[in-house]
Protein backbone atom coordinates (compact mmCIF):
# COMPACT_ATOMS: atom_id res chain seq x y z
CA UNK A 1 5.03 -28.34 -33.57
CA UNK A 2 5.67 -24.69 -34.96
CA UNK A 3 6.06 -23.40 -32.01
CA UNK A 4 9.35 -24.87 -31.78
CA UNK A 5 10.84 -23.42 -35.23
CA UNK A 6 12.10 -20.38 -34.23
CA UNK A 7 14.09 -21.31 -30.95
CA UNK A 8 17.50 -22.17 -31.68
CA UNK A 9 18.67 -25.29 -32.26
CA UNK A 10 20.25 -25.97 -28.63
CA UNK A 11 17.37 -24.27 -26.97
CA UNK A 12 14.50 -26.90 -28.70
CA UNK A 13 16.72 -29.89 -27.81
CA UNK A 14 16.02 -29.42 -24.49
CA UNK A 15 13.47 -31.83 -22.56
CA UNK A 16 12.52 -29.25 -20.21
CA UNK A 17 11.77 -26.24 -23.22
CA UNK A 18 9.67 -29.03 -25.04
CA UNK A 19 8.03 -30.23 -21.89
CA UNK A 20 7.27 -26.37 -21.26
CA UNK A 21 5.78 -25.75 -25.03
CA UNK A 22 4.02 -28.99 -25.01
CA UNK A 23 2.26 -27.73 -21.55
CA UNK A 24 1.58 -24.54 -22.99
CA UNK A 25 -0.09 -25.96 -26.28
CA UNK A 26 -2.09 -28.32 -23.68
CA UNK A 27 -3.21 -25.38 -21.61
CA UNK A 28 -4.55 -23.51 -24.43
CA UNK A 29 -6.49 -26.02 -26.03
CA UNK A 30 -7.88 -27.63 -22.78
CA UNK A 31 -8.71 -23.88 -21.59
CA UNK A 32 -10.07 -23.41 -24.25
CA UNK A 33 -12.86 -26.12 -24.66
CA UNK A 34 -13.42 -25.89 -20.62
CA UNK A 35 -14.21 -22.40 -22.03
CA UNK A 36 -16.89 -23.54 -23.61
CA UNK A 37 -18.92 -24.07 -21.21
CA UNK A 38 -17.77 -21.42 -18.74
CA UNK A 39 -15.25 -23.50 -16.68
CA UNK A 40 -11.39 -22.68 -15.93
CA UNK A 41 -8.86 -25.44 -15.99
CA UNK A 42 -8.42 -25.30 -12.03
CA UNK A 43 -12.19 -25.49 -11.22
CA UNK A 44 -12.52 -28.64 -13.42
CA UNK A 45 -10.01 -30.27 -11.44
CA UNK A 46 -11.33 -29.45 -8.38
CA UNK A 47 -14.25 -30.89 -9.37
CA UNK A 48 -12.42 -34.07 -10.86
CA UNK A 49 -10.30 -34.29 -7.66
CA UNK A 50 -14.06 -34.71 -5.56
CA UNK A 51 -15.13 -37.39 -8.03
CA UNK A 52 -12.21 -39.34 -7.56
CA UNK A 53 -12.04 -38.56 -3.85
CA UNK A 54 -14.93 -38.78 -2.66
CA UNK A 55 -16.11 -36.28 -0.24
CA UNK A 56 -13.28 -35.03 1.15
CA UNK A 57 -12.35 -31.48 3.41
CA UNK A 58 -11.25 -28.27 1.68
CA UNK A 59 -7.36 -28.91 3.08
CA UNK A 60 -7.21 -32.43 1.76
CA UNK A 61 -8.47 -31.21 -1.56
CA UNK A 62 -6.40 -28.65 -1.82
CA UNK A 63 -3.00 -30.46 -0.76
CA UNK A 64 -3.67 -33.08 -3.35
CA UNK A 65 -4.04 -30.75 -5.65
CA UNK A 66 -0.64 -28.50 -4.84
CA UNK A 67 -3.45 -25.18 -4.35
CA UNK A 68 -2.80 -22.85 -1.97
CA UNK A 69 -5.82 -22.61 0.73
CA UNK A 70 -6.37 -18.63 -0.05
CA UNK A 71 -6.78 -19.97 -3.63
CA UNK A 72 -8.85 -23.08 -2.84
CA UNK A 73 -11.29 -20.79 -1.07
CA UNK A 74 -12.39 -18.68 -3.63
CA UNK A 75 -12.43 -21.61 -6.67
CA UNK A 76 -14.86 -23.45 -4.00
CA UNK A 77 -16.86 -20.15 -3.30
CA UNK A 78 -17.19 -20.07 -7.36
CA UNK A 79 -18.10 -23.79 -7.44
CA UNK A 80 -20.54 -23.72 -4.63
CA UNK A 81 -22.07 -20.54 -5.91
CA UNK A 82 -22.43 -22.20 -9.31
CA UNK A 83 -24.10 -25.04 -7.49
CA UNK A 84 -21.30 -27.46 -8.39
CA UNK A 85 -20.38 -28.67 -4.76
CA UNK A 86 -21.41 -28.31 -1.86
CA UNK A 87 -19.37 -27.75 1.09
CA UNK A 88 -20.58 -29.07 5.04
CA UNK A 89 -19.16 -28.68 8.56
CA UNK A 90 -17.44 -31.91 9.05
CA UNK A 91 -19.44 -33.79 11.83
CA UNK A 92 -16.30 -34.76 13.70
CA UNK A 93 -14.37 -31.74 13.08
CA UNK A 94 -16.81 -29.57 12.77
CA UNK A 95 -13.86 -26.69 11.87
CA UNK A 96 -13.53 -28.45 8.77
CA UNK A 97 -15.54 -28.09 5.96
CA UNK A 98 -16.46 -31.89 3.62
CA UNK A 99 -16.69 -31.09 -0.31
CA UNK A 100 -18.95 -33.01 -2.04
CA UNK A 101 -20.34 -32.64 -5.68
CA UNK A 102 -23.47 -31.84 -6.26
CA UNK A 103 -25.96 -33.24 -8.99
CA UNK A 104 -25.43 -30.09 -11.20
CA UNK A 105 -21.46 -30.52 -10.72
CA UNK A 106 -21.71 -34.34 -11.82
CA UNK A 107 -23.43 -33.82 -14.83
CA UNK A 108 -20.82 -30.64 -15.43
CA UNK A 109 -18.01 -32.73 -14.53
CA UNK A 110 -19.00 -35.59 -17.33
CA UNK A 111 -18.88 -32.82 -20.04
CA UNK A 112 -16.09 -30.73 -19.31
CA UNK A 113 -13.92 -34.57 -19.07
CA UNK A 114 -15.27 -35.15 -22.79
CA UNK A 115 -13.99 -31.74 -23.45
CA UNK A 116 -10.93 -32.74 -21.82
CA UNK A 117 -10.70 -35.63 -23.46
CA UNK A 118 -11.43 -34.11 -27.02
CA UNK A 119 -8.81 -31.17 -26.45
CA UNK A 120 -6.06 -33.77 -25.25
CA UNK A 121 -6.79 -36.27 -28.31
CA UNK A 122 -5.69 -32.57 -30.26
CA UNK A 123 -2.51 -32.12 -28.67
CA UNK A 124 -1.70 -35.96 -29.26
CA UNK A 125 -3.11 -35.87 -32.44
CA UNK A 126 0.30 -36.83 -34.39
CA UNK A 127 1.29 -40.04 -32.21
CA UNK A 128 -0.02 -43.43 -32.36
CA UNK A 129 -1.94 -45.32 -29.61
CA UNK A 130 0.85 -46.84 -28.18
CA UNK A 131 2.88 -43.79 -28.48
CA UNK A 132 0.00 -41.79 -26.45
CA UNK A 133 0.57 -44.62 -23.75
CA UNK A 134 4.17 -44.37 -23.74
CA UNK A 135 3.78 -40.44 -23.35
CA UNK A 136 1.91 -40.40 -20.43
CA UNK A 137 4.12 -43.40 -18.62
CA UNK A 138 6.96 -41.25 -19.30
CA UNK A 139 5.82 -37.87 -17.89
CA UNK A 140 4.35 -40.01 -15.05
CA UNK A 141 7.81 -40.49 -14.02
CA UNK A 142 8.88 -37.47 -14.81
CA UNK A 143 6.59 -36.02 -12.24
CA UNK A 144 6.09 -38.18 -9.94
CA UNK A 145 10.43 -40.06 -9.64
CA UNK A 146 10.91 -42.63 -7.40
């Protein structure tokens, strides 16, 4: 990683610098294919979030994704003005609004999660299978300790 080279020695033995220059380096090449077809990092997950959800209301969505409401707003004003989701009074709370993709934001979401995919195999490039595994178990527990 060159990135590292010209941090002292102390600073790139820490976990938490490498963690942070790792994310970076993630963030730029993952922004960068999303890019590519005119999506930001945050709106894809959004969008990934619904998928895995199910339809789900605008304060669920954006809890489980750690968004602040103002900011979950305006991505869903972006994604329902793109045609991406749609977003429906909630019949039993009808204060609430229910997110749900659309067919346009479907067929978006399957390409942007190749370009995910193809961006993330990048950053991982120099590890093995098993070590990709092992990477992800770790930071799972990292992020989310017991």
């Amino acid at each position: 990683m060159a990135e590292t080279g010209h941090a002292p020695a102390r600073i790139r033995a820490l976990p938490s610098w490498l963690l942070g220059r790792a994310a970076a380096r993630g963030h730029r090449l993952v922004g960068a294919a999303l890019a590519e077809v005119g999506m930001r990092m945050t709106h894809h997950a959004v969008l990934a979030a619904v998928a895995d959800m199910g339809s789900l209301s605008q304060a669920e969505l954006g809890r489980s994704l750690g968004i602040d409401p103002k900011d979950m707003v305006a991505i869903l004003d972006d994604l329902q003005n793109d045609g991406l989701v749609t977003r429906t009074p909630d019949t039993v709370d009808r204060r609430k609004n229910v997110i749900a993709l659309s067919s346009g934001g479907k067929r978006l979401l399957l390409r942007t999660e190749e370009l995910s995919r193809t961006a993330n195999d990048e950053l991982t490039a120099v590890l093995t299978p098993e070590e990709r595994t092992q990477l992800v178990r770790l930071l799972t527990r990292i992020v989310e300790p017991r």
